[in-house]
C-alpha atoms as a PDB file:
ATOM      1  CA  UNK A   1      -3.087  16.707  15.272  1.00  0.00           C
ATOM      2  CA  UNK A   2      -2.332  12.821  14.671  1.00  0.00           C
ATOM      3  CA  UNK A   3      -0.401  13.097  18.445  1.00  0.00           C
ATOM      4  CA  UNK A   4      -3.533  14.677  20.057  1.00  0.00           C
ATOM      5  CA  UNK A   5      -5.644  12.234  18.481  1.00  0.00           C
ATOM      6  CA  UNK A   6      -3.109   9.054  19.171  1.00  0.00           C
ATOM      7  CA  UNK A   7      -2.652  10.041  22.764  1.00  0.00           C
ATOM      8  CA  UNK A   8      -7.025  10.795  22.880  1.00  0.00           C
ATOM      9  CA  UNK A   9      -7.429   7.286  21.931  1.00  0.00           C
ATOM     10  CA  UNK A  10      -5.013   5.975  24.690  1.00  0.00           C
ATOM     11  CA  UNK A  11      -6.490   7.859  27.464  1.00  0.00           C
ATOM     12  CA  UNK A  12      -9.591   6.688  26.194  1.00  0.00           C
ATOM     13  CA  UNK A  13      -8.567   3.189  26.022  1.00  0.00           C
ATOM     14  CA  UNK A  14      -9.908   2.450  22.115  1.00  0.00           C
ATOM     15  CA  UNK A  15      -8.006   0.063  19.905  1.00  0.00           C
ATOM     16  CA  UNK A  16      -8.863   2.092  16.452  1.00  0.00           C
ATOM     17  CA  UNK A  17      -5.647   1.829  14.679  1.00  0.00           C
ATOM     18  CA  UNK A  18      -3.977   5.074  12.591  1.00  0.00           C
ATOM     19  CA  UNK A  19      -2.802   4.129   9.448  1.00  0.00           C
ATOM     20  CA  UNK A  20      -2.474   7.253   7.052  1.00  0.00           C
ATOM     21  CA  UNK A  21      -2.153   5.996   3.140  1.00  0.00           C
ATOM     22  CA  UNK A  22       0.239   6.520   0.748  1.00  0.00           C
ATOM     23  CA  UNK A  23      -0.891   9.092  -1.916  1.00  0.00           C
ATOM     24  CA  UNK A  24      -1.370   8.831  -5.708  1.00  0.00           C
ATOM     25  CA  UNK A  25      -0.042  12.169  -6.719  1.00  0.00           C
ATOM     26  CA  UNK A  26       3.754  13.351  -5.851  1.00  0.00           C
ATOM     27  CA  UNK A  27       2.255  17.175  -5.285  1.00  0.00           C
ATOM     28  CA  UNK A  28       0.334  15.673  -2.118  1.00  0.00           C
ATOM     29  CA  UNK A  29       1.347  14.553   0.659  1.00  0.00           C
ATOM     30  CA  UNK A  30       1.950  10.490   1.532  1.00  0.00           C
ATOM     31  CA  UNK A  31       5.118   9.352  -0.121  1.00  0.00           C
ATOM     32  CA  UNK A  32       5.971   6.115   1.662  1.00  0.00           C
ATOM     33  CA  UNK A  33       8.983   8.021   2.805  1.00  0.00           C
ATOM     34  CA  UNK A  34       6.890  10.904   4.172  1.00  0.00           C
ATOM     35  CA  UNK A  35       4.921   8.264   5.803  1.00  0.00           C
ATOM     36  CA  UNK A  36       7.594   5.846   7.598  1.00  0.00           C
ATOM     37  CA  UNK A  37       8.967   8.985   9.089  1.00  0.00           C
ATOM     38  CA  UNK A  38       5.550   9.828  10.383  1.00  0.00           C
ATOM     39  CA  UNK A  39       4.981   6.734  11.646  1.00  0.00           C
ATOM     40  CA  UNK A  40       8.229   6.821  13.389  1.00  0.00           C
ATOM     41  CA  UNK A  41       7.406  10.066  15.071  1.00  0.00           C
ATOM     42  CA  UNK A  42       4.170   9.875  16.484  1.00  0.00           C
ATOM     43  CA  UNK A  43       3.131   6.732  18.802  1.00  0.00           C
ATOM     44  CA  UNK A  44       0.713   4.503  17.970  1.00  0.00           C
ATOM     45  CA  UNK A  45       0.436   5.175  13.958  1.00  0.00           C
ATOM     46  CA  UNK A  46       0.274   2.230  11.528  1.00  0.00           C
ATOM     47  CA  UNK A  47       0.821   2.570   8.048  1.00  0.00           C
ATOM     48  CA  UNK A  48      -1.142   1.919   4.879  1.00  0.00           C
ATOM     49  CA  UNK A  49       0.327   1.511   1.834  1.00  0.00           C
ATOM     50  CA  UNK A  50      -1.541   1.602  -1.872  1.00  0.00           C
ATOM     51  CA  UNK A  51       1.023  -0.097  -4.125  1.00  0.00           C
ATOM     52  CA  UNK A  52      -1.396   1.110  -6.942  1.00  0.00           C
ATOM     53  CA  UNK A  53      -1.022   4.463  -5.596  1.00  0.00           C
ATOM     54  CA  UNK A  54       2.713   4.345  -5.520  1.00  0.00           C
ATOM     55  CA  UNK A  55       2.587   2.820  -9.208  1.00  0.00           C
ATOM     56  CA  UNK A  56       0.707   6.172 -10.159  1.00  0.00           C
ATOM     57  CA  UNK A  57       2.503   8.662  -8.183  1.00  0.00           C
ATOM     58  CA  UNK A  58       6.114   7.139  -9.533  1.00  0.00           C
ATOM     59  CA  UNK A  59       4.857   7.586 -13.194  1.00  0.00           C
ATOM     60  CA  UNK A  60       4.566   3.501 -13.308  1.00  0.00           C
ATOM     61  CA  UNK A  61       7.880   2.863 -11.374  1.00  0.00           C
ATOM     62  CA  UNK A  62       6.641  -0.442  -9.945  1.00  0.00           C
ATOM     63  CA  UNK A  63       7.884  -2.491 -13.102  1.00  0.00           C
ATOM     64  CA  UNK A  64       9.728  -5.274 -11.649  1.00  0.00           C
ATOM     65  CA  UNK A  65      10.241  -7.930  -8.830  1.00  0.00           C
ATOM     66  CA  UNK A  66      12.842  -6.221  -7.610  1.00  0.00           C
ATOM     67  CA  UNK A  67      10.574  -2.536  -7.487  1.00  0.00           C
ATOM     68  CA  UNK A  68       8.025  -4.130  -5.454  1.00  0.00           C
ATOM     69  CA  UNK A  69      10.860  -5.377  -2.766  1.00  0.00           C
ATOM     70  CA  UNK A  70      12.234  -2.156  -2.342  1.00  0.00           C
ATOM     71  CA  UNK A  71       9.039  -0.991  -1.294  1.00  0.00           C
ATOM     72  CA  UNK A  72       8.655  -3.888   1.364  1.00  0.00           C
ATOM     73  CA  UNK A  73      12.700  -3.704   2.152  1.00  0.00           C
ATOM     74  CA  UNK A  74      12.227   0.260   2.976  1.00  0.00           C
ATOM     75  CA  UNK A  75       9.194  -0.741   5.067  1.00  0.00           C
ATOM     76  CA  UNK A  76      11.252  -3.594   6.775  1.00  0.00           C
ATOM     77  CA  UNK A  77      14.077  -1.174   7.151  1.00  0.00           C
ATOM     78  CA  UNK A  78      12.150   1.606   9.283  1.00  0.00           C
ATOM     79  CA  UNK A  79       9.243  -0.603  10.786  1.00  0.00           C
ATOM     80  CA  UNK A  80      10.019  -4.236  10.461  1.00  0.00           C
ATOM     81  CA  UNK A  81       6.893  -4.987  12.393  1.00  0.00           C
ATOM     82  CA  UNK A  82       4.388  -3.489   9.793  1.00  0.00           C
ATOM     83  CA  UNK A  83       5.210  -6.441   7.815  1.00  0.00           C
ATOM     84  CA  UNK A  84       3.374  -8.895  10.081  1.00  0.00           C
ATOM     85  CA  UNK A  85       0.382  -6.897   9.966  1.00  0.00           C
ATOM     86  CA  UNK A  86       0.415  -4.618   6.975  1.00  0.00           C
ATOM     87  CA  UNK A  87      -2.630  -2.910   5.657  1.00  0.00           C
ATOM     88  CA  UNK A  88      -2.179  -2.579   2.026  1.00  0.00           C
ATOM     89  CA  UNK A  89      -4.447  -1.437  -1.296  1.00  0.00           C
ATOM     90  CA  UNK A  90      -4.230  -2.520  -4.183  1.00  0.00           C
ATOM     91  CA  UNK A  91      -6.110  -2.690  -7.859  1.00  0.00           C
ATOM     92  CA  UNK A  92      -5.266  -1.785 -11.395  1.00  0.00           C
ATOM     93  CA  UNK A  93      -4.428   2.029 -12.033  1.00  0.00           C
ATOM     94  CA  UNK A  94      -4.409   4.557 -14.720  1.00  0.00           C
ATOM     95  CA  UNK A  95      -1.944   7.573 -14.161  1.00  0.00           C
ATOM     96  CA  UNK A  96      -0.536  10.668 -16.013  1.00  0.00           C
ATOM     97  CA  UNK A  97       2.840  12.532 -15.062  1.00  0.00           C
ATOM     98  CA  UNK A  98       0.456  14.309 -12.550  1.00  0.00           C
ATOM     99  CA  UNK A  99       0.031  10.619 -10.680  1.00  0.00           C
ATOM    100  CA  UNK A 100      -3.089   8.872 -10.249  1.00  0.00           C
ATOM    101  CA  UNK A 101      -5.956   9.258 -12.653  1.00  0.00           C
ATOM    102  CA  UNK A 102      -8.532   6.596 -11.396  1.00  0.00           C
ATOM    103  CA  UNK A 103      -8.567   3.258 -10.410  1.00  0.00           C
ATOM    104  CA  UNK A 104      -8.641   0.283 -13.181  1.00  0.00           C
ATOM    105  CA  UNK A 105      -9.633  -3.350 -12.752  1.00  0.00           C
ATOM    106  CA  UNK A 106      -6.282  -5.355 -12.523  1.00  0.00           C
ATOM    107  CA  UNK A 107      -7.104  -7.168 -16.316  1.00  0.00           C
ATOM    108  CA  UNK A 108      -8.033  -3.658 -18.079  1.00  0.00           C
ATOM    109  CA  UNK A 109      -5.596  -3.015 -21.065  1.00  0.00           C
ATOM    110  CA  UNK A 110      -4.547   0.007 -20.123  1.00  0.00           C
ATOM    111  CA  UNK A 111      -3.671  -0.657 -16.821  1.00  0.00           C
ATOM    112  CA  UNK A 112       0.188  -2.133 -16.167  1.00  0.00           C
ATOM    113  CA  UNK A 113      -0.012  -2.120 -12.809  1.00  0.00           C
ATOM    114  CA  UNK A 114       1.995  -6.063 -12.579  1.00  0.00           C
ATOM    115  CA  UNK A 115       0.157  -7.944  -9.025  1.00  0.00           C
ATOM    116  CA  UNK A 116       2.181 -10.720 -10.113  1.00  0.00           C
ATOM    117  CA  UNK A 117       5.012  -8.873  -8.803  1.00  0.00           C
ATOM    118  CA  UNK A 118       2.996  -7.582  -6.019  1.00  0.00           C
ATOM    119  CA  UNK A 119       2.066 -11.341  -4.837  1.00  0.00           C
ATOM    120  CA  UNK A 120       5.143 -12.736  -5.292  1.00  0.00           C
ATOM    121  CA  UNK A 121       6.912  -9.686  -3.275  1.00  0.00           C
ATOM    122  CA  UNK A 122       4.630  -9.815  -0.450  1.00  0.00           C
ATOM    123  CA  UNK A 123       5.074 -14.024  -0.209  1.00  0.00           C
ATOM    124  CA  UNK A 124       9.217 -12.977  -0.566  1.00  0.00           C
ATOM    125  CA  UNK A 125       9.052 -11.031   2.412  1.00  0.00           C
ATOM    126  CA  UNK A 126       6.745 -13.305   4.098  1.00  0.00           C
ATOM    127  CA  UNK A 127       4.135 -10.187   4.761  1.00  0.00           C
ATOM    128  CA  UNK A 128       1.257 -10.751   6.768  1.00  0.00           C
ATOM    129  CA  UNK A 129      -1.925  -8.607   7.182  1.00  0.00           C
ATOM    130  CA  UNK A 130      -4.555  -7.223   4.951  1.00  0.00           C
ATOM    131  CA  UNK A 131      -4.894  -6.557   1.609  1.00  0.00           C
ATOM    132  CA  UNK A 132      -8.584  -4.694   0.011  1.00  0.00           C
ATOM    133  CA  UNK A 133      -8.646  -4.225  -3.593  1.00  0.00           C
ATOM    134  CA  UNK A 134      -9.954  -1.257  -4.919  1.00  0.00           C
ATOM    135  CA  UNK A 135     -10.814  -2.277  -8.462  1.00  0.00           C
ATOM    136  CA  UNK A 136     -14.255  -1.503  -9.989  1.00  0.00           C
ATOM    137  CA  UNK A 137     -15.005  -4.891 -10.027  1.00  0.00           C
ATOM    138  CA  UNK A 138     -13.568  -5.365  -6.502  1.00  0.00           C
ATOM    139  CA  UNK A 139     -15.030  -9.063  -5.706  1.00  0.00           C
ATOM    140  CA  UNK A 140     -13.394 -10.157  -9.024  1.00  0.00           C
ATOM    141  CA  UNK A 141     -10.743  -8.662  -8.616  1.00  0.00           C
ATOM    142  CA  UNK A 142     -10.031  -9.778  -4.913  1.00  0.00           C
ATOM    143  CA  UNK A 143     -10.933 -13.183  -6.104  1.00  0.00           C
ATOM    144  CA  UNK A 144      -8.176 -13.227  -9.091  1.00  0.00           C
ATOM    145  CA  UNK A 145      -5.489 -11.722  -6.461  1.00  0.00           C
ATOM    146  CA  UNK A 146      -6.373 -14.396  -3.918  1.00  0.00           C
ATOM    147  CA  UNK A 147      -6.574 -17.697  -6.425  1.00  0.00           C
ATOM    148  CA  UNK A 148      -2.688 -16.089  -7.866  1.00  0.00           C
ATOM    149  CA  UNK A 149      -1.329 -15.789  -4.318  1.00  0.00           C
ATOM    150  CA  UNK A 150      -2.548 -19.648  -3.397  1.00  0.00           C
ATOM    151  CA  UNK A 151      -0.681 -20.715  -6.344  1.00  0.00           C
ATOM    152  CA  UNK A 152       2.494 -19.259  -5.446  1.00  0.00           C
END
């Protein structure tokens, strides 16, 4: 369906951009694995990637520095381009062994969701492109991530 669609929007001559997201919950579909190998199978498909979503769907795997570069360093190693314009999601997350629950704001106790690490990854890797936060308090939120990143 995605090929139909990506070659209907090239006949058509429309610039709407493809990006499927990465998934909260392991049982569905949208690992970023799954993903980068769609991507690199059908023409035209951008990716989106919800680090909070990957958080919740690894049981809280994104602990460290070094978690949040493997994410960008498997991007980088399938689709090197995506990191000049990468769409990404982000806000705090609360998760069982089932994956995501809901999403948190990025200060709430019981989220550990780190965007320190997530800022200072994407600045690493020198990614470009767009980030939305998904908080509950999403101006707040978006306005704490962007005063953090112009400090790094």
């Amino acid at each position: 369906v995605l090929e139909e669609l990506s070659e209907e929007l090239k006949k058509e001559k429309l610039s709407i951009a493809l990006a499927p997201e990465t998934t909260g919950k392991p049982s569905q579909f949208g690992s970023l694995e799954e993903l980068l190998k769609l991507c690199g199978s059908v023409s035209g498909l951008r990716l989106t990637v919800d680090f909070a979503h990957l958080h919740a769907r690894s049981n809280g795997g994104l602990k460290s520095l070094n978690d949040f570069e493997n994410v960008l360093e498997k991007i980088e190693a399938k689709h090197k381009p995506f990191l000049k314009d990468l769409h990404m999601h982000v806000s705090g997350i609360k998760y069982s062994e089932k994956g995501e629950r809901n999403h948190l704001n990025l200060k709430d106790r019981s989220n550990n969701f780190n965007h320190s690490f997530f800022l200072q990854a994407l600045k690493n890797f020198k990614v470009s492109g767009t980030v939305i936060c998904e908080s509950p308090s999403l101006e707040a939120d978006a306005l704490l991530l962007k005063r953090e990143f112009m400090k790094l």
